[in-house]
Every structure is written in C-alpha cells, then in structure tokens.
N, C-alpha and C. Protein backbone atom coordinates (compact mmCIF):
# COMPACT_ATOMS: atom_id res chain seq x y z
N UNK A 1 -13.10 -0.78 29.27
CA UNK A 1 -13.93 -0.55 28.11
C UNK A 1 -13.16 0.35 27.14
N UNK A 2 -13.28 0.07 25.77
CA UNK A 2 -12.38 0.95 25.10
C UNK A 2 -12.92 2.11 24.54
N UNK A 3 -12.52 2.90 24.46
CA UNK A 3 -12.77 4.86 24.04
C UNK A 3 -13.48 4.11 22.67
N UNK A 4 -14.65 5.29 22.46
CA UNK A 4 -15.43 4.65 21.30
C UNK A 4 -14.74 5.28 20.17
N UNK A 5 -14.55 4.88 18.47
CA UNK A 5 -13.87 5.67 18.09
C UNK A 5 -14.51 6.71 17.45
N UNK A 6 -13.33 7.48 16.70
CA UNK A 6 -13.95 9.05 16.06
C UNK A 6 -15.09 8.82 15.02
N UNK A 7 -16.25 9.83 15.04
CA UNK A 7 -16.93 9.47 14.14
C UNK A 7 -16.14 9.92 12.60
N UNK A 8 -16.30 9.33 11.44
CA UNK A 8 -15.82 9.38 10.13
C UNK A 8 -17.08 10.47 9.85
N UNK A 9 -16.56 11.77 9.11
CA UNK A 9 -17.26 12.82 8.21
C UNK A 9 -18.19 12.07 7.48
N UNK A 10 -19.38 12.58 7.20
CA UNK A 10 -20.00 11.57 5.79
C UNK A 10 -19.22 12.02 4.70
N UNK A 11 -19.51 11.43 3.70
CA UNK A 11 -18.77 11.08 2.05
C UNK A 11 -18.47 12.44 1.51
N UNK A 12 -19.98 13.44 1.99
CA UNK A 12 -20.14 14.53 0.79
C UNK A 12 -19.42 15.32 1.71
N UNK A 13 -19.00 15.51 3.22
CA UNK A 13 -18.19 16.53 3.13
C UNK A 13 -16.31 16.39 3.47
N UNK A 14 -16.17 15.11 3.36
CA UNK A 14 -14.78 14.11 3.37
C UNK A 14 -13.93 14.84 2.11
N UNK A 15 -13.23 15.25 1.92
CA UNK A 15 -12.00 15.51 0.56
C UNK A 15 -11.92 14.24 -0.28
N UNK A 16 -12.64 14.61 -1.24
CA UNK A 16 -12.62 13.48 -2.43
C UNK A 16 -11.86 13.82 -3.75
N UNK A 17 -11.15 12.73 -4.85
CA UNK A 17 -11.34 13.13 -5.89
C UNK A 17 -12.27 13.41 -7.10
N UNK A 18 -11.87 15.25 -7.42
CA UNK A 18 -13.14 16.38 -8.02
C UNK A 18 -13.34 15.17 -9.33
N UNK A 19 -12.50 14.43 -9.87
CA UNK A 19 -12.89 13.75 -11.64
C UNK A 19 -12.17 12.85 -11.16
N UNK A 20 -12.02 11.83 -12.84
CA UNK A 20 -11.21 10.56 -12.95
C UNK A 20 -10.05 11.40 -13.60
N UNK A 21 -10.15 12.53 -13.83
CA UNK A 21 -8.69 13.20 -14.46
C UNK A 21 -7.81 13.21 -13.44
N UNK A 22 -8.44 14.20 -12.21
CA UNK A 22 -8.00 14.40 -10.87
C UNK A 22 -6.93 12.81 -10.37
N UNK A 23 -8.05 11.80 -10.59
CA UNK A 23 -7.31 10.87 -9.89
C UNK A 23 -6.15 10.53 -10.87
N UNK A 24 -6.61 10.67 -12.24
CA UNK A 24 -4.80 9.92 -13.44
C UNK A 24 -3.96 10.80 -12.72
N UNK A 25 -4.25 12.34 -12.92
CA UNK A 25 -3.18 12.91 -12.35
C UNK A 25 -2.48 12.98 -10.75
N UNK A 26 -3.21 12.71 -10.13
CA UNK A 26 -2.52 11.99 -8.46
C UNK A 26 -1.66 11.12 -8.63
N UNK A 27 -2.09 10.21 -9.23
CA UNK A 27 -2.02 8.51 -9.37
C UNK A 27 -0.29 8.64 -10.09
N UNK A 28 -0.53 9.69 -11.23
CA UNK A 28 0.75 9.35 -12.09
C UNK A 28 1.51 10.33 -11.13
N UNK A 29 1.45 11.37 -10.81
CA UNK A 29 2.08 11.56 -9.61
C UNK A 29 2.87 10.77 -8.47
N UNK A 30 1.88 9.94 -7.77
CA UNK A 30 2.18 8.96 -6.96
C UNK A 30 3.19 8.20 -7.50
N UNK A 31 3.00 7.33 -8.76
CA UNK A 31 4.43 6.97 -9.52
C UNK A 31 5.18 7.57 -9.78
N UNK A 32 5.38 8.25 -9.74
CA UNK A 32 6.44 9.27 -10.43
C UNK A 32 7.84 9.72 -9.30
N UNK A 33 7.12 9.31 -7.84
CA UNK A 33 7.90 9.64 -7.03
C UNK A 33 8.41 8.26 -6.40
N UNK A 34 7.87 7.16 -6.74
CA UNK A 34 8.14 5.95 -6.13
C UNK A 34 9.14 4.90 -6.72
N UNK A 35 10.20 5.58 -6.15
CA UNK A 35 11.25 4.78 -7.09
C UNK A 35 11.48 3.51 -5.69
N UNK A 36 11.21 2.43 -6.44
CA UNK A 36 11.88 1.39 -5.29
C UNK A 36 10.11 0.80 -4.52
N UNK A 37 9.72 1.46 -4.63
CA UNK A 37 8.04 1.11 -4.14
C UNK A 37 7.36 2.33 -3.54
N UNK A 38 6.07 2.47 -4.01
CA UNK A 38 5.16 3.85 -3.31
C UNK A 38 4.75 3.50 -2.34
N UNK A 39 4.75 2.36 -1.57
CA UNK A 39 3.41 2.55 -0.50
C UNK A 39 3.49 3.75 0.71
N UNK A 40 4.67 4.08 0.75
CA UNK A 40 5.35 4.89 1.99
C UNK A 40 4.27 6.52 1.42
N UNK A 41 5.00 6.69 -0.42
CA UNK A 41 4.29 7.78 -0.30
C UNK A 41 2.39 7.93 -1.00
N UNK A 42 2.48 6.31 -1.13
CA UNK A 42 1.02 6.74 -0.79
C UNK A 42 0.26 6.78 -0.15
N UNK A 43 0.65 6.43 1.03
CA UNK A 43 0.05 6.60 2.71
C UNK A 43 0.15 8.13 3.06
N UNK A 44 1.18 8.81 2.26
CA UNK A 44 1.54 9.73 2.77
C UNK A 44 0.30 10.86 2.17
N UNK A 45 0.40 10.82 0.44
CA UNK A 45 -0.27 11.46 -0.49
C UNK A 45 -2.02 11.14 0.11
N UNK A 46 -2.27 9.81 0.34
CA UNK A 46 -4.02 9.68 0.04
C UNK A 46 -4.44 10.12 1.83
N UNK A 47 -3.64 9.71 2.48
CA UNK A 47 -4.29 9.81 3.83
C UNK A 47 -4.02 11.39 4.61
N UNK A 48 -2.48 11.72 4.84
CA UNK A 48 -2.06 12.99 5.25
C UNK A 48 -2.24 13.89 4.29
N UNK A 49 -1.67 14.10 3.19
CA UNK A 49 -2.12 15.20 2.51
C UNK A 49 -3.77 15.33 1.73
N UNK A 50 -3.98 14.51 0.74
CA UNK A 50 -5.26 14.77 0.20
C UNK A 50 -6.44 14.62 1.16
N UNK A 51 -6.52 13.58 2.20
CA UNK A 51 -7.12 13.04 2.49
C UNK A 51 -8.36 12.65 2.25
N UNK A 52 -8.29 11.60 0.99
CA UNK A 52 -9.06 10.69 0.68
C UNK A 52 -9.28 9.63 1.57
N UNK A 53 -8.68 8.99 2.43
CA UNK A 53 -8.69 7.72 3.15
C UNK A 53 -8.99 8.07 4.70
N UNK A 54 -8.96 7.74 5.70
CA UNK A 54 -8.69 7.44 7.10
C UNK A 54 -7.66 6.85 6.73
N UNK A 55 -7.15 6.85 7.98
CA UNK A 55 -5.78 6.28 7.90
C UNK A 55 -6.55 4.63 8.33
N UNK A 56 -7.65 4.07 9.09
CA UNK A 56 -7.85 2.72 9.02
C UNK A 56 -8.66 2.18 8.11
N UNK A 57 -9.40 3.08 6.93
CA UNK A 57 -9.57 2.83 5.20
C UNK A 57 -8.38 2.75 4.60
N UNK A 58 -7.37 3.24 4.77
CA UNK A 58 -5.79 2.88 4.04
C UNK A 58 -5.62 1.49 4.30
N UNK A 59 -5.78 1.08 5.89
CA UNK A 59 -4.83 -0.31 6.36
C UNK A 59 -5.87 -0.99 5.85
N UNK A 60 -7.36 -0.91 6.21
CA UNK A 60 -8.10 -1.82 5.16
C UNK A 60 -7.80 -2.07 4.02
N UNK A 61 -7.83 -0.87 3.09
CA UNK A 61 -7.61 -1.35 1.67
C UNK A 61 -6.39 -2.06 1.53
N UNK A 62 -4.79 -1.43 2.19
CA UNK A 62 -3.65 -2.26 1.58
C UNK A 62 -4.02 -3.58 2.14
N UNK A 63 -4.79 -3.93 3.40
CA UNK A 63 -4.76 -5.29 3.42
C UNK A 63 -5.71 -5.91 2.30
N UNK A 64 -6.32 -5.69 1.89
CA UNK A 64 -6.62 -6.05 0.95
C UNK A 64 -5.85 -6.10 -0.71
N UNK A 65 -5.82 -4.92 -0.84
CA UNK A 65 -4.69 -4.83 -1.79
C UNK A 65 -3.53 -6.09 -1.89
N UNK A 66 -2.89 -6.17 -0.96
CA UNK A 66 -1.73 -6.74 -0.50
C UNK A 66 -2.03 -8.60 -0.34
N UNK A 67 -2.95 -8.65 -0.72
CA UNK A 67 -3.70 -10.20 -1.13
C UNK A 67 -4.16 -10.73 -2.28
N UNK A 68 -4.25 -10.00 -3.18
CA UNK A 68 -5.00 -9.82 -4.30
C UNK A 68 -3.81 -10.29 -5.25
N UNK A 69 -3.75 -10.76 -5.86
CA UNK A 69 -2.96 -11.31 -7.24
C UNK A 69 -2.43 -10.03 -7.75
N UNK A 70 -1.53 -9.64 -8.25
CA UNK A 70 -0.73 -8.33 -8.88
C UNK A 70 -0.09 -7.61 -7.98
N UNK A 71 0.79 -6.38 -8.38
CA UNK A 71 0.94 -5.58 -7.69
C UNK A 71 0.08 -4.58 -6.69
N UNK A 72 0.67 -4.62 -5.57
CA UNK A 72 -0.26 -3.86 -4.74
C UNK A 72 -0.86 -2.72 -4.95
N UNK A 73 -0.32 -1.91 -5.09
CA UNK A 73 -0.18 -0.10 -5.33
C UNK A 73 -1.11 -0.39 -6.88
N UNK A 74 -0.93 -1.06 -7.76
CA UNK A 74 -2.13 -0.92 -8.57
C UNK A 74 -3.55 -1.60 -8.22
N UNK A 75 -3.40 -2.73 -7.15
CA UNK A 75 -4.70 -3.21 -6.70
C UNK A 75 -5.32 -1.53 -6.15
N UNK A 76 -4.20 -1.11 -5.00
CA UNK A 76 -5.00 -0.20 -4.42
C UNK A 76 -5.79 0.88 -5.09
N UNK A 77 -5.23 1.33 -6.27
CA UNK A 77 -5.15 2.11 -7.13
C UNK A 77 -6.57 1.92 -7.65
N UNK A 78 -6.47 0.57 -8.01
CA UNK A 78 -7.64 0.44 -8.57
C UNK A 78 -8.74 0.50 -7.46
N UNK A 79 -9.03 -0.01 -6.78
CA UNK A 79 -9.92 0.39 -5.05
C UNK A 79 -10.26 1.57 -5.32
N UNK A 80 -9.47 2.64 -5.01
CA UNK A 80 -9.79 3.65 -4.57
C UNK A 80 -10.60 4.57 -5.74
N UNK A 81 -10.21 4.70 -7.23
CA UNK A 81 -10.88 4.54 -8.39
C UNK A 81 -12.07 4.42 -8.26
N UNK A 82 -12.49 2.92 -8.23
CA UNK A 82 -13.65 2.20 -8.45
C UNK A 82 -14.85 3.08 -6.58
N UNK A 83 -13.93 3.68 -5.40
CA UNK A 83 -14.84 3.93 -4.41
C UNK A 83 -15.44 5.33 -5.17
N UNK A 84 -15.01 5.65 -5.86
CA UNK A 84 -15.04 7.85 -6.43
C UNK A 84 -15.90 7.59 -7.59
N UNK A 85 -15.47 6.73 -8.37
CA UNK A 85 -16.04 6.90 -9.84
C UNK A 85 -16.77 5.67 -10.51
N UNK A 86 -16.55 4.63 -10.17
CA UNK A 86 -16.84 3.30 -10.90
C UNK A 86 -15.65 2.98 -12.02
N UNK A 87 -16.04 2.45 -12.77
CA UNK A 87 -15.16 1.54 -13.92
C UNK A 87 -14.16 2.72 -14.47
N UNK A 88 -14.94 4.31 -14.85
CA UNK A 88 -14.12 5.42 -15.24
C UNK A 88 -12.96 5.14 -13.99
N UNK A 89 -13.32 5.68 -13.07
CA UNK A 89 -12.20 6.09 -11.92
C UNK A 89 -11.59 5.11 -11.72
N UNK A 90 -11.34 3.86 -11.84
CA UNK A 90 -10.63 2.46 -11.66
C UNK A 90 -9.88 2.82 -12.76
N UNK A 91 -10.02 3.02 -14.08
CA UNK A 91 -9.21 3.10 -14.87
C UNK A 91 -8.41 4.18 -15.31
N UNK A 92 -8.80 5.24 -14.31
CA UNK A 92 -8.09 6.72 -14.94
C UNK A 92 -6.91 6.41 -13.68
N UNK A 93 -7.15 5.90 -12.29
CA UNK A 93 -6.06 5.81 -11.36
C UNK A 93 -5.56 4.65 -12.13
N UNK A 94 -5.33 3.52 -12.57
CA UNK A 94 -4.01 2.38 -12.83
C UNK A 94 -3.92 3.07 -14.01
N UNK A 95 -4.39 3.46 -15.17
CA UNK A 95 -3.76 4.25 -16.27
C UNK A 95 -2.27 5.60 -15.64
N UNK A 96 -2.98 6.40 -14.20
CA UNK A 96 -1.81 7.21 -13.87
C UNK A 96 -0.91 6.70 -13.55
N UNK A 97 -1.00 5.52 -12.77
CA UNK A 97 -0.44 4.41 -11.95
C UNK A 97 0.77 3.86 -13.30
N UNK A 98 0.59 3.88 -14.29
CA UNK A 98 0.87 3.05 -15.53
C UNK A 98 1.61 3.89 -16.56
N UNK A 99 0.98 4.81 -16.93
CA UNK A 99 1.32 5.36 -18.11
C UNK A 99 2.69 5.81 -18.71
N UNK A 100 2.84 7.37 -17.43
CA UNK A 100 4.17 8.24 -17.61
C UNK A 100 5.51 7.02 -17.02
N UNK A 101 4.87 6.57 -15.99
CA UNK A 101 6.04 5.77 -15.21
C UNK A 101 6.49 4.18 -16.83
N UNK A 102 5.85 3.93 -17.27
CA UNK A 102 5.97 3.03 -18.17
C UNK A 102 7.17 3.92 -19.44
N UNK A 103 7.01 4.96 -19.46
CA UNK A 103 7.65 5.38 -20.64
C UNK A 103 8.52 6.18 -19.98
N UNK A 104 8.93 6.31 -19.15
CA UNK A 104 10.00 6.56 -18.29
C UNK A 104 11.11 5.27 -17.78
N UNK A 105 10.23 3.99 -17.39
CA UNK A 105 11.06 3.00 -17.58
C UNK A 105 12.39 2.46 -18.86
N UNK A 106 11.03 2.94 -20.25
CA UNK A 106 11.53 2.02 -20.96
C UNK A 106 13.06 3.09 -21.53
N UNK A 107 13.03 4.55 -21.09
CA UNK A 107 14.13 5.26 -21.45
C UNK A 107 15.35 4.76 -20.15
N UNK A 108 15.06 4.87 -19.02
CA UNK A 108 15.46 4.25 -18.01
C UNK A 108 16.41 2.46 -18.53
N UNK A 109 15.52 1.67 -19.26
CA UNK A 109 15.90 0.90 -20.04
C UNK A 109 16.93 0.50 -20.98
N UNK A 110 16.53 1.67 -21.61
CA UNK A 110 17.95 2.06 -22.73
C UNK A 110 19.07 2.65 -22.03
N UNK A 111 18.92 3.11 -21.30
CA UNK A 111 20.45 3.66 -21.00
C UNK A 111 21.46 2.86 -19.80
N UNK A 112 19.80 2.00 -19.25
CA UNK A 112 20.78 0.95 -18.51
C UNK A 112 21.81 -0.39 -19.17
N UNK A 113 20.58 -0.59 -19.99
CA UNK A 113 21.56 -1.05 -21.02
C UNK A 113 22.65 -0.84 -21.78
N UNK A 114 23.25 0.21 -22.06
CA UNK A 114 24.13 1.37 -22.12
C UNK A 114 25.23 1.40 -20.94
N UNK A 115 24.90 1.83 -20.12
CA UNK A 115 25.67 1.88 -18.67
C UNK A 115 25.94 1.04 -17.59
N UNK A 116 25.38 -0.82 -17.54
CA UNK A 116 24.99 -2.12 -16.76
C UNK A 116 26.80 -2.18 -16.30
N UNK A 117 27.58 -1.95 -17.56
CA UNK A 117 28.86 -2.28 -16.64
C UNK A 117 29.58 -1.36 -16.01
N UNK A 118 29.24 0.04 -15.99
CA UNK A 118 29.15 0.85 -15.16
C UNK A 118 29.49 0.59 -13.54
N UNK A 119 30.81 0.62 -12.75
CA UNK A 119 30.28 0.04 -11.09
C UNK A 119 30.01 1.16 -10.12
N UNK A 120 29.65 2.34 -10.85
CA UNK A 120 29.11 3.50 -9.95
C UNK A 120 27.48 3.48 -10.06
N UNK A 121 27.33 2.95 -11.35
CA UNK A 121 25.31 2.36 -11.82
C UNK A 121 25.28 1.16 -10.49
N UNK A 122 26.22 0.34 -10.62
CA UNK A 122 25.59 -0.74 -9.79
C UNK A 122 25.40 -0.38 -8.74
N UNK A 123 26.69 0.90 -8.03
CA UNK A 123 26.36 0.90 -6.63
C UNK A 123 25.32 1.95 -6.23
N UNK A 124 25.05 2.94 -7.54
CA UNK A 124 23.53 3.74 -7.35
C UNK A 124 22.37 2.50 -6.65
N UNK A 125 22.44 1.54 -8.05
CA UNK A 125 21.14 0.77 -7.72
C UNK A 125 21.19 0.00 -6.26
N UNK A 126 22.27 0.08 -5.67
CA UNK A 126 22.02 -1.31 -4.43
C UNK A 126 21.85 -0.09 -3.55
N UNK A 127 22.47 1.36 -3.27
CA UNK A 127 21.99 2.09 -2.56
C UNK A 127 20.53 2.39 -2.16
N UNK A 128 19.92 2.44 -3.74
CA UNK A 128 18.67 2.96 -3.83
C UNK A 128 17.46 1.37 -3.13
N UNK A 129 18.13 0.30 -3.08
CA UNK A 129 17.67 -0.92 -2.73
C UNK A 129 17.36 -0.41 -1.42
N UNK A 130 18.63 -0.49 -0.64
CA UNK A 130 18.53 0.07 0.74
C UNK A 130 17.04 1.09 1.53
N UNK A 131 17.53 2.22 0.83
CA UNK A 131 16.57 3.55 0.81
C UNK A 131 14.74 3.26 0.66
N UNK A 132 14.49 1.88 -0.43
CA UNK A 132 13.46 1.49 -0.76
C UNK A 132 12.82 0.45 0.87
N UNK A 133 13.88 -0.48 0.91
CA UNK A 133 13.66 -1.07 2.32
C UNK A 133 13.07 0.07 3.60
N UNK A 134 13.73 1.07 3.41
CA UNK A 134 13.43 1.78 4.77
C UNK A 134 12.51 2.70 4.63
N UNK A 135 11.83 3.13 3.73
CA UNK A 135 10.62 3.59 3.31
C UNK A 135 9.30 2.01 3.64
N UNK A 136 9.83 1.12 3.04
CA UNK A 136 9.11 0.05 3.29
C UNK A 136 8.40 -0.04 4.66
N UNK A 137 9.82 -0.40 5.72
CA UNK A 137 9.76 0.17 7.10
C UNK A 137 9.22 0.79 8.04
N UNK A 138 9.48 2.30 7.56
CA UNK A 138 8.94 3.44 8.25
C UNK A 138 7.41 3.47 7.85
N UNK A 139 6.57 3.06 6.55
CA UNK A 139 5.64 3.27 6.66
C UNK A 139 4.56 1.95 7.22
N UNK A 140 5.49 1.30 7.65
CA UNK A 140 4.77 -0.26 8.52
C UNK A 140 4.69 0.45 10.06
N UNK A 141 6.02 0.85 10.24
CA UNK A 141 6.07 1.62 11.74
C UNK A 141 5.01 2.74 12.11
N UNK A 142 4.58 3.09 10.77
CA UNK A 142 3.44 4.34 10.76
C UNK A 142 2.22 3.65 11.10
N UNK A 143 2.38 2.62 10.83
CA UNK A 143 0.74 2.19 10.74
C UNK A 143 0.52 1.18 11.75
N UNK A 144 1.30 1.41 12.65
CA UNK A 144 1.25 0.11 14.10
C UNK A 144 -0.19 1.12 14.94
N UNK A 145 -0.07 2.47 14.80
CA UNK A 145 -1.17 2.56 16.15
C UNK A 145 -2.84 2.66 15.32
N UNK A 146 -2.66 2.35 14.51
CA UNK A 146 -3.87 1.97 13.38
C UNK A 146 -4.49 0.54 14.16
N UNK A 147 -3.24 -0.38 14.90
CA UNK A 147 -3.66 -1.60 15.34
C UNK A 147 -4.52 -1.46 16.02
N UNK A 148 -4.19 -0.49 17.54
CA UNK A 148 -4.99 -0.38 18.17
C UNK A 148 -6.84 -0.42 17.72
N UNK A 149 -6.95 -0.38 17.04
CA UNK A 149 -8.69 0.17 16.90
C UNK A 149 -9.15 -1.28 16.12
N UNK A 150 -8.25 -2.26 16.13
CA UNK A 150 -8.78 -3.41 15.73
C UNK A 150 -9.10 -4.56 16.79
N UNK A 151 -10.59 -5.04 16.00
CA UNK A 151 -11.07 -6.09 16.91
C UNK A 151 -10.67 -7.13 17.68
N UNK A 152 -8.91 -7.42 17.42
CA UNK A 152 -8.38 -8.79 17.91
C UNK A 152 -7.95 -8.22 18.86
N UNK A 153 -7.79 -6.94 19.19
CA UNK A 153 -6.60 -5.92 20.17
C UNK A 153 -5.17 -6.01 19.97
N UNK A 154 -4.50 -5.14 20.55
CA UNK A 154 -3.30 -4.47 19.95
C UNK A 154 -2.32 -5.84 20.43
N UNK A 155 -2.33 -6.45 21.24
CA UNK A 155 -1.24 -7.62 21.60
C UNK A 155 -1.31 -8.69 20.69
N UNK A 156 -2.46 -8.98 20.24
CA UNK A 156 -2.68 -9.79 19.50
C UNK A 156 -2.59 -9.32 18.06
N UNK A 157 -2.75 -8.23 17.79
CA UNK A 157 -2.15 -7.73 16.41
C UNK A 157 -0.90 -8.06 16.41
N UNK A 158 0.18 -7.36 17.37
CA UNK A 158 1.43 -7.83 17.35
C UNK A 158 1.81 -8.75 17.24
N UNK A 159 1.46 -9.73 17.70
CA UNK A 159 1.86 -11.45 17.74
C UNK A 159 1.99 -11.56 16.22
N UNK A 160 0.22 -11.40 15.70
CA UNK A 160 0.45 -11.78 14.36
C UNK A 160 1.47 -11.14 13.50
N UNK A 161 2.00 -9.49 13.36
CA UNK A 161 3.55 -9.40 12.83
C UNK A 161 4.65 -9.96 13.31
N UNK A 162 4.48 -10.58 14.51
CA UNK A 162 5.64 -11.27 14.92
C UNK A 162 5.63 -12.15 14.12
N UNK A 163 4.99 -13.21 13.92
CA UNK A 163 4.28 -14.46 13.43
C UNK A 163 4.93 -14.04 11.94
N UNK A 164 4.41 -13.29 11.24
CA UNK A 164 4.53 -13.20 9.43
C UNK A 164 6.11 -12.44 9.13
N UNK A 165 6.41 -11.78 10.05
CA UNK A 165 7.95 -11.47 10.03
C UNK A 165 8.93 -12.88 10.61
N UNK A 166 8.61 -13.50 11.09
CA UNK A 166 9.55 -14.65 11.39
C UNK A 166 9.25 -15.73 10.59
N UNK A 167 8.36 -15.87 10.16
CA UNK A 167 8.29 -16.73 9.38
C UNK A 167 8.78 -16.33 7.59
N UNK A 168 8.64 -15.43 7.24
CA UNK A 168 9.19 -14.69 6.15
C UNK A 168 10.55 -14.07 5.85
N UNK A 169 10.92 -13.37 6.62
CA UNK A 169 12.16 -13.41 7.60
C UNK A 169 13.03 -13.83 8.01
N UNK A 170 12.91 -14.38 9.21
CA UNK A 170 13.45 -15.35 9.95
C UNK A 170 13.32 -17.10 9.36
N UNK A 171 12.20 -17.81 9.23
CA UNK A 171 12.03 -19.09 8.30
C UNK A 171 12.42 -19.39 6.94
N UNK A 172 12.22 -18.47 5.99
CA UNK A 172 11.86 -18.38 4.55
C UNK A 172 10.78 -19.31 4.27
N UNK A 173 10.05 -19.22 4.66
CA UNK A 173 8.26 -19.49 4.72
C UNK A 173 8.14 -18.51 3.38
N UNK A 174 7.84 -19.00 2.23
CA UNK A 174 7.07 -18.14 0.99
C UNK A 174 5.54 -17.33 1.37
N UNK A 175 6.04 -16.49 0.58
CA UNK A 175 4.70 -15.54 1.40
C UNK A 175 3.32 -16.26 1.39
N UNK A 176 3.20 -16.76 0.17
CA UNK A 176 1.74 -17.34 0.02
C UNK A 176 1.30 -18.70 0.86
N UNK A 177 2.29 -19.11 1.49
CA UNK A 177 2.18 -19.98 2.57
C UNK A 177 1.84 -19.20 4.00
N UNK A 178 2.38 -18.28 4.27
CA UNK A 178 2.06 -17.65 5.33
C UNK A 178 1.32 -16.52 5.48
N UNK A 179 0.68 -16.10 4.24
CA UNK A 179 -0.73 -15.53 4.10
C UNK A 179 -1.98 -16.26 4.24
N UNK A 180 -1.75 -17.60 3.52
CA UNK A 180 -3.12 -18.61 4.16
C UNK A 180 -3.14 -18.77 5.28
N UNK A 181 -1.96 -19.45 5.94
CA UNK A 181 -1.68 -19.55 7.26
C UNK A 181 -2.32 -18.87 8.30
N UNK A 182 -1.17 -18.10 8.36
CA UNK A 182 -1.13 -17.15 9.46
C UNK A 182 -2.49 -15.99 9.35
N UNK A 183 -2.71 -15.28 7.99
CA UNK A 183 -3.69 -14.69 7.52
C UNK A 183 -5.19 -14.91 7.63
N UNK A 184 -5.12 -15.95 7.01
CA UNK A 184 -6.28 -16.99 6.86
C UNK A 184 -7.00 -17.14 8.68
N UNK A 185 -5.94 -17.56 9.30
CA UNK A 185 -6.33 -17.84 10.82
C UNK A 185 -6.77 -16.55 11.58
N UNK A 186 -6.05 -15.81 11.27
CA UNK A 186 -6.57 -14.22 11.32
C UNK A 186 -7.68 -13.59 11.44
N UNK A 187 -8.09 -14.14 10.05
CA UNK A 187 -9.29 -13.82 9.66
C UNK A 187 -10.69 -13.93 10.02
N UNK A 188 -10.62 -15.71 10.44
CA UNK A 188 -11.72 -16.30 11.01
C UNK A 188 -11.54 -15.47 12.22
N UNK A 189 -10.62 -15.27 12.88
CA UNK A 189 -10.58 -15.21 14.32
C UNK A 189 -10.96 -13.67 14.42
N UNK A 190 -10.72 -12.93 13.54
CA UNK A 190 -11.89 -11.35 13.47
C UNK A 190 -12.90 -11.63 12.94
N UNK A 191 -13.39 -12.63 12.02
CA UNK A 191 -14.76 -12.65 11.58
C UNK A 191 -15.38 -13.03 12.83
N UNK A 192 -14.95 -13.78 13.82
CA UNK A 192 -15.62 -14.59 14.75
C UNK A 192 -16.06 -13.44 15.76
N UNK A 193 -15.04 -12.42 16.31
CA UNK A 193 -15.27 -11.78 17.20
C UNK A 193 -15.75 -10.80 16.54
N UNK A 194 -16.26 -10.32 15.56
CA UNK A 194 -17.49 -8.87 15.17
C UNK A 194 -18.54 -9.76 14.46
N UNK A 195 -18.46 -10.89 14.36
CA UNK A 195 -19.73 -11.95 13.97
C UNK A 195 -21.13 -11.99 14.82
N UNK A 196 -22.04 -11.81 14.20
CA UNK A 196 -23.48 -12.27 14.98
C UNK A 196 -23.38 -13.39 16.35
C-alpha cells in the first residue's frame, strides 16, 4: 500500500504572490537569468525558493505548459498569473516574462550583427548551447522522484521517458507525433486509473 501523501497547506497560508507587480517583477527576473532556456531556474525560483508551487503543481503545470501551442515558460507564466490574480496576474507575469528580456535581445541583436564573424562569438554561442542542454537535463533529473506520487507508478512513468526519449532522440519521431502518441496513450491510461 503506498504512504499516503503530504497534506498541501491551504492557499491562505501557502507563500503566494503579494500583487501582479510582485509577479512582473519575478517573472522579468526569471528571464533575465535564462539565457539558453529557464525551466531549470524556474523550478528553482517558483518551487525551492519562493514557493509558490509544490514541486507536483510545477510537474503538473509544465506538463501542461509543455503541450500547449507557444513557448513553454510563457504558457507557464501565464498559469501561474491567471492561479494569483486572474486576467491582471496572467498579464503582469508574460509582460515580465517579455518585456526587459525583449529589449535586451534586440541590443543583443545589434551587436551580433556587428560581431557574427567574430570566431570567439561563435564559439561563446555553441558553448553556451552546451551549458543550456545541461540545465535542460539536470532539471528533468530533478523531477524524476516527483514520478513516484503518480497514478501509473514509478516503472511505468519510466517506460514512458524511455518511450519519448527514444523516439525523439534516438528515432527522430517529431515531437508532435510523439506527444499524441505516446502522450495521448498516457493519458487515457491515468484518466482510466483515477476514473469513477
């Protein structure tokens, strides 16, 4: 029989964000440090430090997030927004998500343009490629004992990353083929087992 899990704090005494200012300013934060992709540090920022999330409200939302048409980190962005504030808080997190990092690009922009034949620029950028992968990584590796507490059980969680890493991976299976797929089959097969 499995250990029942922890009860979750209620809402009002959980660490929330105080405004929708609170959240632009997290949010543009959160960009600000995510060169190459945030999810690493926003697992890090919403769950360990602020703690806005559980860490299995994080894997919920990115799975969700992570399905949704657009970029992830602004799906999530927007989620977490819309749980604090409604339409305000949806839009003050992808505005932080958006703003400073946008006008930081476009200087970023100009000078790459400027410096493209540069071969110490090129080998910054393929370094920083690397560095982005293993943040990628480490925060997938973070979130394996999150499996445990899911309804299919932990072997069968695994299978299925076996399954979407080899086929993505290992096949070159396009993702959106092996999100219906593999995902899709997933799905029924947890709707089925916490189903009436």
């Amino acid at each position: 029989m499995p250990a029942p899990l922890p009860a979750t704090p209620p809402e009002a005494e959980r660490p929330h964000p105080r405004s929708p200012r609170d959240l632009f300013i997290s949010f543009t934060w959160l960009a600000l440090q995510g060169f190459g992709g945030v999810l690493a540090i926003v697992q890090r920022e919403m769950v360990e430090k602020k703690k806005w999330l559980t860490p299995e409200e994080f894997l919920e939302d990115w799975a969700v997030a992570q399905v949704l048409p657009g970029p992830n980190v602004i799906n999530l962005a927007l989620m977490i927004g819309d749980r604090y504030f409604g339409l305000r808080g949806a839009l003050a997190a992808v505005a932080g998500m958006l703003t400073v990092p946008l006008c930081v690009i476009l200087a970023l922009a100009v000078l790459y343009a400027h410096y493209a034949g540069n071969p110490q620029v090129a080998g910054a950028l393929r370094g920083m490629g690397a560095v982005a992968g293993g943040l990628i990584a480490a925060t997938g590796i973070k979130l394996i004992p999150q499996l445990r507490k899911n309804p299919l059980g932990f072997g069968v969680c695994l299978g299925v990353v076996a399954l979407v890493f080899g086929g993505i991976a290992g096949l070159r299976i396009p993702l959106v083929w092996v999100l219906a797929v593999v995902g899709g089959a997933a799905c029924v097969w947890t709707w089925r087992k916490i189903g009436p």
